[in-house]
Each structure stands twice: as structure tokens, then as C-alpha cells.
Protein backbone atom coordinates (compact mmCIF):
# COMPACT_ATOMS: atom_id res chain seq x y z
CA UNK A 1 84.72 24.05 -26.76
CA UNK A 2 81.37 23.23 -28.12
CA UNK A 3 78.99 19.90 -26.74
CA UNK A 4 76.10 19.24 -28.75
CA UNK A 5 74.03 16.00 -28.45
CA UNK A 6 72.39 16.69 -32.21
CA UNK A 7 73.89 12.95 -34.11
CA UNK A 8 73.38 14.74 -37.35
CA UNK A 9 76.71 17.18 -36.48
CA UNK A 10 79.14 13.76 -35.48
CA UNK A 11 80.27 12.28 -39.05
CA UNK A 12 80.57 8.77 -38.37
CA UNK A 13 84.29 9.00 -40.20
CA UNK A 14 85.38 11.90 -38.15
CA UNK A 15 84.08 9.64 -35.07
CA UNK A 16 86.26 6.40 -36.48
CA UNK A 17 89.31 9.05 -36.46
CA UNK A 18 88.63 10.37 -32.74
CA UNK A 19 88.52 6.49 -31.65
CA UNK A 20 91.80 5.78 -33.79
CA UNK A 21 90.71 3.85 -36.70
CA UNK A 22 90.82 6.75 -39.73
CA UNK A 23 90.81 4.54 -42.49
CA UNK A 24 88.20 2.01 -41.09
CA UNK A 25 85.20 2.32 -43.60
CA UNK A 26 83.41 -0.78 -41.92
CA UNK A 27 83.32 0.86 -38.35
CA UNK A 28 82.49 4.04 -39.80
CA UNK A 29 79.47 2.33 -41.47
CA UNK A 30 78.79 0.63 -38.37
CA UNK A 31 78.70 4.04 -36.42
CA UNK A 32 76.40 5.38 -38.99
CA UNK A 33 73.69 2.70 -38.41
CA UNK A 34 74.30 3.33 -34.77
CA UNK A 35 73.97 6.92 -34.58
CA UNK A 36 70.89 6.84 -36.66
CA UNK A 37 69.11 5.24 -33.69
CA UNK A 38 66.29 6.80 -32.73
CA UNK A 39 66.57 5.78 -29.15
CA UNK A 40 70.30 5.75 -28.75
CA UNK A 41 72.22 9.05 -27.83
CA UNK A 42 75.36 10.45 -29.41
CA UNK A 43 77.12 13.97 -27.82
CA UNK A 44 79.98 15.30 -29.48
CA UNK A 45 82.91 17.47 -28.54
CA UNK A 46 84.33 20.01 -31.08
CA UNK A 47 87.21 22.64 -30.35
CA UNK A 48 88.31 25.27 -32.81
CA UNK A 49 92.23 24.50 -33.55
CA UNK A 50 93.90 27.69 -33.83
CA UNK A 51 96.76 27.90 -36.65
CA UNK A 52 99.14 30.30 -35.17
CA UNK A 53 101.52 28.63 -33.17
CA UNK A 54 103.34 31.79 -31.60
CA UNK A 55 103.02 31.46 -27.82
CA UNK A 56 103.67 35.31 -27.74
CA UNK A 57 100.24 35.67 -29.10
CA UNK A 58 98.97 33.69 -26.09
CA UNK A 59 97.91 34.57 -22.63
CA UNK A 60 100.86 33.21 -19.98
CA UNK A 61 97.34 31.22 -18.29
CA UNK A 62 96.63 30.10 -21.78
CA UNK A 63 96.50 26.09 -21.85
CA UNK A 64 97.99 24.71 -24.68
CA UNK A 65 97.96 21.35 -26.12
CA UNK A 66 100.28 18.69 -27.59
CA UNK A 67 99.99 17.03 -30.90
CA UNK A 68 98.84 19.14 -34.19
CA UNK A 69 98.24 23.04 -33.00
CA UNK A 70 97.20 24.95 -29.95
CA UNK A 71 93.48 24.71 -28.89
CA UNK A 72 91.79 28.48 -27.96
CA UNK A 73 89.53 29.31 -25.71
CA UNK A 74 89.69 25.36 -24.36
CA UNK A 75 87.45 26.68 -21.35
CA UNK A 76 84.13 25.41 -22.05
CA UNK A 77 81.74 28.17 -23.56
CA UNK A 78 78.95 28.34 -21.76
CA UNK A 79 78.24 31.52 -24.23
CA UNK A 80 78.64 29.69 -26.98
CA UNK A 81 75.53 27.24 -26.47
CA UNK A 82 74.86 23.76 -27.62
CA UNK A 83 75.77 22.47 -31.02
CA UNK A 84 78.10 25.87 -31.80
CA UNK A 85 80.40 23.46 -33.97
CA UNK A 86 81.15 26.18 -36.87
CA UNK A 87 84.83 25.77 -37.33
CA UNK A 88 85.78 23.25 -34.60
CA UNK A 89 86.57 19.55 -35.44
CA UNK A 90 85.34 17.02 -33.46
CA UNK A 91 87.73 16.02 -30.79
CA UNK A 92 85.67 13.14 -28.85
CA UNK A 93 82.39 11.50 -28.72
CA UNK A 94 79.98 9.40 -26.73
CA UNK A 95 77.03 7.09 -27.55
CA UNK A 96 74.43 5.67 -25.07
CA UNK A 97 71.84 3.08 -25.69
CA UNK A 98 68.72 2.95 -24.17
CA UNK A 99 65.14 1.35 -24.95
CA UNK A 100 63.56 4.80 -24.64
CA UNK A 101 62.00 4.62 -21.41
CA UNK A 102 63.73 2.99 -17.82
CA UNK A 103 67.12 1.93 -18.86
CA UNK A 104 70.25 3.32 -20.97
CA UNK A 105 74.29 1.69 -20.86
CA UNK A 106 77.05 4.32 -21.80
CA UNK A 107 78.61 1.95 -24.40
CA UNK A 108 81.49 4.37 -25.66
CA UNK A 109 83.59 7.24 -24.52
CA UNK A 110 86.34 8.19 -26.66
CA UNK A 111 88.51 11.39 -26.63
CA UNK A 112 91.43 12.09 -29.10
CA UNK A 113 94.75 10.96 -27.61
CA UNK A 114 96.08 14.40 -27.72
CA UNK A 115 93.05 16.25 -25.81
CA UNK A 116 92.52 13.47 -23.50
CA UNK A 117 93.02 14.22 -19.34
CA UNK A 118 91.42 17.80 -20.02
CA UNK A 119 87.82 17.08 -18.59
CA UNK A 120 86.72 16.32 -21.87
CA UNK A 121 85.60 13.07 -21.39
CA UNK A 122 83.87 14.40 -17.88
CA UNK A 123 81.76 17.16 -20.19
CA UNK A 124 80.73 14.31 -22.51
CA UNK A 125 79.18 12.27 -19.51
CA UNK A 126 77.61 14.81 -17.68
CA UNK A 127 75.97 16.29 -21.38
CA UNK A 128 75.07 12.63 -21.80
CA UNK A 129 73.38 11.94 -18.30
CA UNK A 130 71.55 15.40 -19.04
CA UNK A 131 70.28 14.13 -22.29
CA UNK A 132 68.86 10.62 -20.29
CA UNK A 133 67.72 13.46 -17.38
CA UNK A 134 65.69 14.55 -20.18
CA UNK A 135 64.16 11.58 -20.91
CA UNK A 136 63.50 10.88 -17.70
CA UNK A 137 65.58 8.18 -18.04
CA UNK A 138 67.41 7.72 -14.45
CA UNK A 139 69.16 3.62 -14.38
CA UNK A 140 72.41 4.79 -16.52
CA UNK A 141 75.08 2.01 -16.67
CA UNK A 142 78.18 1.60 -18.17
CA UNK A 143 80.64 -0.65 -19.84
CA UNK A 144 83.88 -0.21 -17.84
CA UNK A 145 86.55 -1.97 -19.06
CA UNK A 146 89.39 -2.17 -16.24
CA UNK A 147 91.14 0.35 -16.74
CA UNK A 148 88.33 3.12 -17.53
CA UNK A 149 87.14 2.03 -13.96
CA UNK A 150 88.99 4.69 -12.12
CA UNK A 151 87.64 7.42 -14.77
CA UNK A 152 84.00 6.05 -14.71
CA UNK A 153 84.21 6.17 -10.40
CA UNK A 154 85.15 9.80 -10.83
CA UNK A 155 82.11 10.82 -12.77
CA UNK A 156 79.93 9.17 -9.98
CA UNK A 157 79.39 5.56 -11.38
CA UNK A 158 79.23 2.89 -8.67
CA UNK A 159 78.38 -0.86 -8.65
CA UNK A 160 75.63 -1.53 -9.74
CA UNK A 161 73.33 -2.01 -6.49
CA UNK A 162 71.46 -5.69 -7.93
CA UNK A 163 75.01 -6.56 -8.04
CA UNK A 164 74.68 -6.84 -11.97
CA UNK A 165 77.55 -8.12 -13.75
CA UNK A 166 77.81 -7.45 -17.90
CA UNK A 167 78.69 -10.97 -19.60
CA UNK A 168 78.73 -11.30 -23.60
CA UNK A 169 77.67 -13.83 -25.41
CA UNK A 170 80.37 -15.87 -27.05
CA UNK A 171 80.11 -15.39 -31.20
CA UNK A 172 81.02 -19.50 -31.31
CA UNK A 173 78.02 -19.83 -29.40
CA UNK A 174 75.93 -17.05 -31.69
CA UNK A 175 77.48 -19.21 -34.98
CA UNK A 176 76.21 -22.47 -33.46
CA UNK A 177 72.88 -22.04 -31.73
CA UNK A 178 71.98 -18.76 -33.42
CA UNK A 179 71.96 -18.83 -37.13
CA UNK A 180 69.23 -20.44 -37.80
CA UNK A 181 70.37 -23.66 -39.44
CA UNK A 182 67.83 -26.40 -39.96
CA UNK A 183 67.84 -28.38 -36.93
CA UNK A 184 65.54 -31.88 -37.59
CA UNK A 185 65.30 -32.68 -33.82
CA UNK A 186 64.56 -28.26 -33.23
CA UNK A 187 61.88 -29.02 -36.09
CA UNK A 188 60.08 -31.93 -35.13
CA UNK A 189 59.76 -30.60 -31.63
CA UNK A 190 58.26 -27.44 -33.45
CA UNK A 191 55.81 -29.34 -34.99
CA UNK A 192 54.70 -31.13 -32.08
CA UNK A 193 54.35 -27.70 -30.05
CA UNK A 194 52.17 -26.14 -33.29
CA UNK A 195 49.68 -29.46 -33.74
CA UNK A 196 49.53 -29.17 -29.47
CA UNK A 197 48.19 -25.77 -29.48
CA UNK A 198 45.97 -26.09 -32.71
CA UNK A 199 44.46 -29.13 -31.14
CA UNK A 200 43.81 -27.47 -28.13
CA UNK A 201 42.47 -23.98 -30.60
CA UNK A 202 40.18 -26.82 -31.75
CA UNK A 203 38.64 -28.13 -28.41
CA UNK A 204 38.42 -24.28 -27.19
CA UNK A 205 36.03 -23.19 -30.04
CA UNK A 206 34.33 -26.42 -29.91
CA UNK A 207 33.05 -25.99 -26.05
CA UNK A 208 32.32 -22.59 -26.91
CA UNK A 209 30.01 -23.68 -29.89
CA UNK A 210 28.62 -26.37 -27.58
């Protein structure tokens, strides 16, 4: 196993195929806009796939994996250092915003289906807080949906002690109040609010003048 936290190494199309959606150019170009974030954080997880599928050639310990071919040497190599990635696909990925500074929100953790409940996801949260660490960046939240809440509690998230609570705005909402259609009542209030503070501009210089 290799972790590396370098965006440049997770191809936003191999990251579409780790969440499930292979053939989904618009998320991929999505991704690609979000990765190239220069606050946001992306770590990866890669794994060489080994193409010999005799178990005799295995250890008895060995762990081996369902779906396309056996993964070696799943242990995670602390020898082989961060961003070793030569020869391993990527097998799961997570993505953090943050504005730089006090706050970040874990907005995605996504392992392949086949090398999930392997401590994968685990690695890519504590690389991820490390990252933040880094930054100096120590308010970390998440977006849990129900039923990652059990994973998230395991990796040490708690509620959130302001008693936060994430709510989304509503894209009827963004469509109606956000798009920046010409409103005549929004306009004439505008107006008023721009001949308000010119007219006080005006009285301002002339006391100073005076």
C-alpha cells in the first residue's frame, strides 16, 4: 500500500471509477476543478495488484482479496514512503476542504467496493488529519451521512461541541433567489441604498472642506 497526499498522482477518472461512476466524464471534470484547489486536500490510496492468482505462491497469513486479483504486501509500507504509487492503481481517495487557515470539512471518503473493511478508509483519514496537522489546521468536520456515522465515530469524530448541524441549501431556492434575475422592486431598493450613501459621501467631504 502506498498514501500520498500529492493531487497531481489521483487522476480525476481513476477517482470517478474508485467512487463507482467509470464512465462519468462530468464528475470526473468536476473532480478535476476540485482537486486543483489550492486550499483543498486530496490523499490517495494505491496497491500494487498482483497477477498470479496461485495461492501456493502465497504465504498461509497472506490476506487476499475478492473481486479482480490478489493484493500483495496489503500491510501498509511504512518503507515504502509517501507517494510510492509506481505500479499500484488507485484503490480509494479522500478530499478535504478548508479555507487555509482555522477550519477544514472531510467532504468525501471513498474506497473501492472490493478493498473496502480493510482499514483503508482509516489510513486515508488519519493521512488526511496529518495533512490539516500540518497546516495547523485543528477544527476538522465531516459530512456523515447515516450510515458512515458508525465508521466516522471509529476514527474519533464526535458531535460537534457548538452543537452544529450541516443543512444545504435547497437548488429551488438557489434557481429562485440566486441567479441573478432582474428584480424591479431588488433594483429600486438598490438605487435608493446607492443615492443614500453618495448623499451622505457628499455631506462628509463637505464638513471636512468647511
Amino acid at each position: 500500500m502506498a498514501f500520498t497526499a500529492d493531487v497531481n498522482l489521483v487522476k480525476p477518472h481513476d477517482a470517478c471509477s474508485v467512487a463507482g461512476k467509470p464512465n462519468d466524464s462530468g464528475h470526473a471534470a468536476k473532480l478535476k476543478t476540485v482537486f486543483a484547489s489550492g486550499e483543498g486536500i486530496v490523499v490517495g490510496a494505491f496497491a500494487r495488484v498482483d497477477g498470479d492468482d496461485d495461492d501456493t505462491q502465497k504465504e498461509p497469513t497472506a490476506r487476499r482479496f475478492p473481486g479482480t486479483r490478489s493484493l500483495v504486501q496489503f500491510g501498509f509500507d511504512l518503507i515504502a514512503g509517501d507517494g510510492d504509487v509506481d505500479g499500484k492503481i488507485l484503490i480509494g481517495f479522500a478530499r478535504a476542504a478548508t479555507d487555509g487557515s482555522m477550519v477544514a470539512t472531510i467532504d468525501e471518503v471513498t474506497v473501492s467496493k472490493q478493498y473496502r473493511n480493510r482499514g483503508v478508509g482509516t489510513r486515508l483519514i488519519t493521512k488526511i488529519a496529518s495533512e490539516l496537522r500540518v497546516r495547523e489546521i485543528y477544527d476538522v468536520g465531516a459530512r456523515v451521512p447515516g450510515a458512515s456515522k458508525t465508521f466516522f465515530e471509529k476514527c474519533g469524530f464526535k458531535p460537534d461541541v457548538e452543537g452544529a448541524v450541516l443543512m444545504r441549501l435547497a437548488p429551488e431556492t438557489i434557481d429562485t433567489r440566486f441567479t441573478g434575475k432582474f428584480d424591479p422592486a431588488r433594483e429600486l431598493k438598490r438605487k435608493g441604498v446607492v443615492i443614500l450613501m453618495l448623499g451622505a459621501m457628499e455631506k462628509a467631504d463637505e464638513a471636512k472642506d468647511g
